[in-house]
N, C-alpha and C. Protein backbone atom coordinates (compact mmCIF):
# COMPACT_ATOMS: atom_id res chain seq x y z
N UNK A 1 107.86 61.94 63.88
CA UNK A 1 107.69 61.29 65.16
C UNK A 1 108.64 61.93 66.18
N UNK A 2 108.16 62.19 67.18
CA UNK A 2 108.52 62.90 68.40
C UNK A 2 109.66 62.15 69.23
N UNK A 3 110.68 62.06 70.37
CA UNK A 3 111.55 61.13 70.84
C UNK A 3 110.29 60.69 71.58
N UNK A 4 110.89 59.11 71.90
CA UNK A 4 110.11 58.52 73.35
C UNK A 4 111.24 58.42 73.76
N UNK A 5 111.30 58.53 75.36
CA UNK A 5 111.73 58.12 76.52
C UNK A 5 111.84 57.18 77.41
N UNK A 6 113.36 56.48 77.92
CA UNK A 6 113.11 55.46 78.97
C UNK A 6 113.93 55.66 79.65
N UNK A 7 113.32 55.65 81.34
CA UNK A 7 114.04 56.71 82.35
C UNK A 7 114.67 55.32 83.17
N UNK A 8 115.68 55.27 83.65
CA UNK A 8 116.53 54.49 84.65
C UNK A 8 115.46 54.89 85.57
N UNK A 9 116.40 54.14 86.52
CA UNK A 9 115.58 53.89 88.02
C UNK A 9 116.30 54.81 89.06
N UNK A 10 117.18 55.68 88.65
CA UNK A 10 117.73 57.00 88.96
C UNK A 10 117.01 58.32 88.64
N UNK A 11 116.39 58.15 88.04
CA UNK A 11 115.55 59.64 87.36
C UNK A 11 114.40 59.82 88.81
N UNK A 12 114.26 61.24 89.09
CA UNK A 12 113.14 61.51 89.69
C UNK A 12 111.97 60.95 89.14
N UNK A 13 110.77 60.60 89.76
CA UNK A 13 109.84 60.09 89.29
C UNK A 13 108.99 61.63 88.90
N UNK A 14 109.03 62.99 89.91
CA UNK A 14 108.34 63.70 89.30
C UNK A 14 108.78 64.24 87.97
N UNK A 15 109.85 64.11 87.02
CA UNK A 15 110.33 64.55 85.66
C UNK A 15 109.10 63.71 85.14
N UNK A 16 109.19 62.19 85.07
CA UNK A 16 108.41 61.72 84.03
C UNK A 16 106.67 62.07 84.47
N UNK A 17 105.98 62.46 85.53
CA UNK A 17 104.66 62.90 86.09
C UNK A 17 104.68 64.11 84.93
N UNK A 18 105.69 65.07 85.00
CA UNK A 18 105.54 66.56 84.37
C UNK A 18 105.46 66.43 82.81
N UNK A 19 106.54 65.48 82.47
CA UNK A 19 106.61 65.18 81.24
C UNK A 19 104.92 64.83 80.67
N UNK A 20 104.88 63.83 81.11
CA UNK A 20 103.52 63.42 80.46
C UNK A 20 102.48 64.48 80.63
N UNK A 21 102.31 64.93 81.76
CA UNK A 21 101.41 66.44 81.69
C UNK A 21 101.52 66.91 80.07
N UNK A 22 102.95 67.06 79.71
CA UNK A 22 103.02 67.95 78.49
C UNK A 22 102.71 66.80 77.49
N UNK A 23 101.95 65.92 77.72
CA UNK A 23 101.97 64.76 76.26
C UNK A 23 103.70 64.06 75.74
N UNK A 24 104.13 64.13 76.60
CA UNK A 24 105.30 63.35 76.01
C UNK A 24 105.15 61.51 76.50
N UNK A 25 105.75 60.87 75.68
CA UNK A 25 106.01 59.55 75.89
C UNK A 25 107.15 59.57 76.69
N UNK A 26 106.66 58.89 77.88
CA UNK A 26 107.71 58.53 78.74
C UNK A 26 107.22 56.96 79.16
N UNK A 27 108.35 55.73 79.12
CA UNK A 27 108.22 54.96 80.17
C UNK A 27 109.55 54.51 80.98
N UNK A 28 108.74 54.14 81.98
CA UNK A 28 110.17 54.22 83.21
C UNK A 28 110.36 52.53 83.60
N UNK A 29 111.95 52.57 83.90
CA UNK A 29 112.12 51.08 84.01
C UNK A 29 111.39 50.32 85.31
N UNK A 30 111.19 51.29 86.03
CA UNK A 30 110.31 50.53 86.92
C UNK A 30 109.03 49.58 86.65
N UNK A 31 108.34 50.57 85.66
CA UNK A 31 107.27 50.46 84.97
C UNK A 31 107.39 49.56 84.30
N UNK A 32 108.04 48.95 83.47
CA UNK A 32 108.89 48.20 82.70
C UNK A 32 109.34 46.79 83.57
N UNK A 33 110.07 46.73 84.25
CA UNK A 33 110.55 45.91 84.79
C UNK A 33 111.96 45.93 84.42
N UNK A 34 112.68 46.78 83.82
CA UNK A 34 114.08 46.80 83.62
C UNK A 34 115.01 47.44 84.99
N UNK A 35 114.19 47.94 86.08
CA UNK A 35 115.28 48.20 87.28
C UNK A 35 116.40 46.89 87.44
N UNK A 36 114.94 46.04 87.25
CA UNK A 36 116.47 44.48 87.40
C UNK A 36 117.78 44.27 86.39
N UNK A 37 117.27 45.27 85.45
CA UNK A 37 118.52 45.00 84.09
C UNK A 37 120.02 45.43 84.75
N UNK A 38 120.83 44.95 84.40
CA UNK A 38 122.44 45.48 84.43
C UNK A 38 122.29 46.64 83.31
N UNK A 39 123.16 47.85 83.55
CA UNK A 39 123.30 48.86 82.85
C UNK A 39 123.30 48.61 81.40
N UNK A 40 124.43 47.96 80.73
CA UNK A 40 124.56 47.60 79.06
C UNK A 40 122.66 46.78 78.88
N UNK A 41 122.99 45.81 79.58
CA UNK A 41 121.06 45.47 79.04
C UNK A 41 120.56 46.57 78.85
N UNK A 42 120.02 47.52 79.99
CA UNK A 42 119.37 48.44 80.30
C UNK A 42 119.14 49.67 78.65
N UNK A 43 120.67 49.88 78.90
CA UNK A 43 120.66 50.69 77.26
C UNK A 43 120.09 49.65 76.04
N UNK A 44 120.65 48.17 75.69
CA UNK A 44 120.00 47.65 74.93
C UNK A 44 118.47 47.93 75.08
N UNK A 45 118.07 47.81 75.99
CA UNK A 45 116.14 47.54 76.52
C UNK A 45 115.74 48.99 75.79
N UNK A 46 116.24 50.18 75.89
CA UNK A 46 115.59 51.10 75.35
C UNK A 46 116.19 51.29 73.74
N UNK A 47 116.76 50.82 73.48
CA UNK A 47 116.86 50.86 72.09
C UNK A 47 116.12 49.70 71.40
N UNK A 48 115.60 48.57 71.91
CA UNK A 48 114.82 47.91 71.72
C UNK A 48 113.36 48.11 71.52
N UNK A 49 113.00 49.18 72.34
CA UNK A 49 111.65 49.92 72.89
C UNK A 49 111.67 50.89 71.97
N UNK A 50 112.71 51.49 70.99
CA UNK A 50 112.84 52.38 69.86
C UNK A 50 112.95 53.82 71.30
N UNK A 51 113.15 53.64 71.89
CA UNK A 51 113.43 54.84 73.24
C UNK A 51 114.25 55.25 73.32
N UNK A 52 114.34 56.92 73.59
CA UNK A 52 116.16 57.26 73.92
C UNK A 52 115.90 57.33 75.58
N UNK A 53 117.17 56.79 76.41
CA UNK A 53 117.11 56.64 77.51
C UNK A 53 117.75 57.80 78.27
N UNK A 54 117.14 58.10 79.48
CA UNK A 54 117.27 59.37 80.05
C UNK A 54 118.02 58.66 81.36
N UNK A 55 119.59 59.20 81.81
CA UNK A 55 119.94 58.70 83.01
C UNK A 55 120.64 59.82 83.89
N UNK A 56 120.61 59.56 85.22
CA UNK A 56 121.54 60.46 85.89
C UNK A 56 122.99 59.82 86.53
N UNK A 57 122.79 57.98 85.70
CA UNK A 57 123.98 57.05 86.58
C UNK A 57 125.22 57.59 85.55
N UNK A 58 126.25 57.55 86.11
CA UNK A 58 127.54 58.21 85.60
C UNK A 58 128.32 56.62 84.83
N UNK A 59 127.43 55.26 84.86
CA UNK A 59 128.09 54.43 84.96
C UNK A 59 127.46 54.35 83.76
N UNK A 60 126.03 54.82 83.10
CA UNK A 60 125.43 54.65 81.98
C UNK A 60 126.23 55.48 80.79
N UNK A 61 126.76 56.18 81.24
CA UNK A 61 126.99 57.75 80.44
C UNK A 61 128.45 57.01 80.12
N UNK A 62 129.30 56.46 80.94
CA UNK A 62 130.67 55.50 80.41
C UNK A 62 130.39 54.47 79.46
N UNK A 63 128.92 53.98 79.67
CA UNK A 63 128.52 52.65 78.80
C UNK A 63 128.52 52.99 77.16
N UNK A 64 127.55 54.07 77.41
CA UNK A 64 127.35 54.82 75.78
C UNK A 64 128.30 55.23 75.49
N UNK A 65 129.37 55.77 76.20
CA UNK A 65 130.05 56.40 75.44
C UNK A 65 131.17 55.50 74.69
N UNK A 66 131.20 54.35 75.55
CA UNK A 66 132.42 52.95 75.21
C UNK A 66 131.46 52.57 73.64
N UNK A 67 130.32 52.78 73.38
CA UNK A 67 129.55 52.28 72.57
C UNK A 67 129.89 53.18 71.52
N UNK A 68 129.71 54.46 71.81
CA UNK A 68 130.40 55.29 70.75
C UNK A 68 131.67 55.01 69.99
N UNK A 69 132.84 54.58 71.08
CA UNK A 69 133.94 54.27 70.41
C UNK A 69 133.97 52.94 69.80
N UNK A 70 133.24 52.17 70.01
CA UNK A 70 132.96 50.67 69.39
C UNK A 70 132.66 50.63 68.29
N UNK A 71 131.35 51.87 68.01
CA UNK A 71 130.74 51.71 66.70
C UNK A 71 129.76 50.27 67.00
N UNK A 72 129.37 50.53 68.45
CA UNK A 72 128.32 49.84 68.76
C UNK A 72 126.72 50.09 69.03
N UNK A 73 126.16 50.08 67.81
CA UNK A 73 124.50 51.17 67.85
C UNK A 73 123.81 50.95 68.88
N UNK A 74 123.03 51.82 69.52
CA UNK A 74 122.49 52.56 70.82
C UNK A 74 121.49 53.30 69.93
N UNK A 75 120.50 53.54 70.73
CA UNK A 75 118.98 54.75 70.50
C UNK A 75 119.42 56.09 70.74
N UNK A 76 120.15 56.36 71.75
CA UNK A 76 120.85 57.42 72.79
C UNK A 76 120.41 57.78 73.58
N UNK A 77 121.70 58.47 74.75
CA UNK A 77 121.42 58.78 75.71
C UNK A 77 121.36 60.18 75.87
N UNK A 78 120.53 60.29 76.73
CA UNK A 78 120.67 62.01 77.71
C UNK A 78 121.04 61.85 79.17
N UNK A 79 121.75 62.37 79.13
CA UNK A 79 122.55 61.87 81.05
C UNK A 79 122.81 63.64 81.43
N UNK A 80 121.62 63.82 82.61
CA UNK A 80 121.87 64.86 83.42
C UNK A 80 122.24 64.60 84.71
N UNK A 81 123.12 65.18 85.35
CA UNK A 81 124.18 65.02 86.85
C UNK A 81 123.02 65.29 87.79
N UNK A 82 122.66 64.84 88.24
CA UNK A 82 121.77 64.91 89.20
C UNK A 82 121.83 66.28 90.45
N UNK A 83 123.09 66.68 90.99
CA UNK A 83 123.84 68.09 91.39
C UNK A 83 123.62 68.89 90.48
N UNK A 84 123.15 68.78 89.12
CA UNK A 84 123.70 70.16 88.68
C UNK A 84 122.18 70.17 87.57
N UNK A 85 121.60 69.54 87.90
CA UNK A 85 120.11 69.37 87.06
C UNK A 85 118.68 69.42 87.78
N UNK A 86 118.25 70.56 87.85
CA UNK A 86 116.88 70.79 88.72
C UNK A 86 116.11 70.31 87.92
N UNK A 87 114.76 69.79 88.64
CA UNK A 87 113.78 68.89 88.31
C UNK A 87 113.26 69.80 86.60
N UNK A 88 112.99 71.00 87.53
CA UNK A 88 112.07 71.72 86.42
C UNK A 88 112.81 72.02 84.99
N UNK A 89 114.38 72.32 85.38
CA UNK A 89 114.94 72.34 83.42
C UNK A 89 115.14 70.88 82.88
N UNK A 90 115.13 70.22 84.26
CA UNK A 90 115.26 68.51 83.18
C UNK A 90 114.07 68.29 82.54
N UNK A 91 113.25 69.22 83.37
CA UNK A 91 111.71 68.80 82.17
C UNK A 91 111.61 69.77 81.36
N UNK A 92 111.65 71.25 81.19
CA UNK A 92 112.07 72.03 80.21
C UNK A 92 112.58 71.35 79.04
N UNK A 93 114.07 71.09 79.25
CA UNK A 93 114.82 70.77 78.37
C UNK A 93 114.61 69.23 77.80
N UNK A 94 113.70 68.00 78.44
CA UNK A 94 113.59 67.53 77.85
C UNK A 94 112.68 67.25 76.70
N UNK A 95 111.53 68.39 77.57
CA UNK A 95 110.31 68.50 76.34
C UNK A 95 110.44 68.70 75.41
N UNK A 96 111.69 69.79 75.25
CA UNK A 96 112.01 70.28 73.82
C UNK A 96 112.77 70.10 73.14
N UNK A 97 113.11 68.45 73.75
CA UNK A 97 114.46 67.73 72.44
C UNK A 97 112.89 66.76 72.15
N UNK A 98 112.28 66.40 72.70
CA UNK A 98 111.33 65.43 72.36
C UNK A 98 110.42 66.01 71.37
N UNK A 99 110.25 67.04 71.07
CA UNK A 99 109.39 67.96 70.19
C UNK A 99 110.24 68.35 69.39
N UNK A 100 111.51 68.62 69.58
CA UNK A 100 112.60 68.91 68.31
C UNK A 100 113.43 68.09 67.48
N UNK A 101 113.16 67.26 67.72
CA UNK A 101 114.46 66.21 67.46
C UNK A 101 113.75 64.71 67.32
N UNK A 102 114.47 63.96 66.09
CA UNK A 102 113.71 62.87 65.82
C UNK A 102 114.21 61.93 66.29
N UNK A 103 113.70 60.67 66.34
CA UNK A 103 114.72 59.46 66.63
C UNK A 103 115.85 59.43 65.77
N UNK A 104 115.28 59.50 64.56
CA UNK A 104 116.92 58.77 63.68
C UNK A 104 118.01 59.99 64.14
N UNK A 105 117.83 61.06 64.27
CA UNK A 105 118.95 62.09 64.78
C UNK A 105 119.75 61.51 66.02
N UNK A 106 118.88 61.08 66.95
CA UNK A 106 119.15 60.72 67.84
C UNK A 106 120.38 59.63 68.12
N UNK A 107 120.47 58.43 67.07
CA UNK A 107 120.99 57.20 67.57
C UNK A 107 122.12 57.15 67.37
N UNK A 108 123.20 56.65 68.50
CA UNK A 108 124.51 56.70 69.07
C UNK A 108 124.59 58.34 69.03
N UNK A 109 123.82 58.86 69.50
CA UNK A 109 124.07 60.06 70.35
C UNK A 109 124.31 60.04 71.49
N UNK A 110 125.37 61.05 72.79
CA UNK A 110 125.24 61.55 73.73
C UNK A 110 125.14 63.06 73.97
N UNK A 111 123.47 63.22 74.90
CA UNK A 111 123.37 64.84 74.80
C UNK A 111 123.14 64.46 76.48
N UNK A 112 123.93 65.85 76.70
CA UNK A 112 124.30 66.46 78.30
C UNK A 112 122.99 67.64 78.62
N UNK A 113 122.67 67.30 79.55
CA UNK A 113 121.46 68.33 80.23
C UNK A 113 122.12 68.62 81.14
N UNK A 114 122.20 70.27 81.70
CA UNK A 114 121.08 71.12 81.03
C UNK A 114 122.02 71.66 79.67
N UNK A 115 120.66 72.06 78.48
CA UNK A 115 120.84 72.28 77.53
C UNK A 115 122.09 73.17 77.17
């Protein structure tokens, strides 16, 4: 099984348009109704959804990582800086953790884009 994806309400909307072009599972919290979540929900909501969550908030990327030191389980995150992450390698690079990489690899992970 391939990663699925759940994008904050920070993510460009055209990443997840491109994504799905390529057949990837993406859903977005908009879509969802999790824009209303507080951040820690927010990460719960996609680990709930069996989703690794894709963010560019710097406040998500402190959350997981406090989770890391907790030894508090998470799906994981991918947090690309929004300055330093063009549309087109955030979709590059995410296609090909979603095609490479399984969920269980994934959980209480943090991976930094670009690759």
């Amino acid at each position: 099984m391939s990663l699925r994806y759940y994008f904050d309400q920070h993510v460009p909307k055209a990443i997840a348009i491109q994504l799905r072009l390529r057949g990837v599972d993406v859903l977005t919290a908009f879509e969802d109704g999790g824009h209303r979540l507080s951040d820690p929900d927010l990460l719960r909501r996609a680990g709930d959804l069996g989703r690794v969550l894709f963010s560019e908030d710097d406040d998500l990327l402190a959350i997981a990582a406090e989770c890391q030191r907790n030894g508090a389980p998470f799906a994981g995150l991918i947090y690309g800086h929004q300055l330093n992450l063009p549309i087109g390698k955030a979709v590059s690079d995410l296609e090909l953790l979603a095609r490479c990489v399984e969920p269980e690899e994934f959980r209480n992970h943090i991976e930094f884009l670009p690759l």
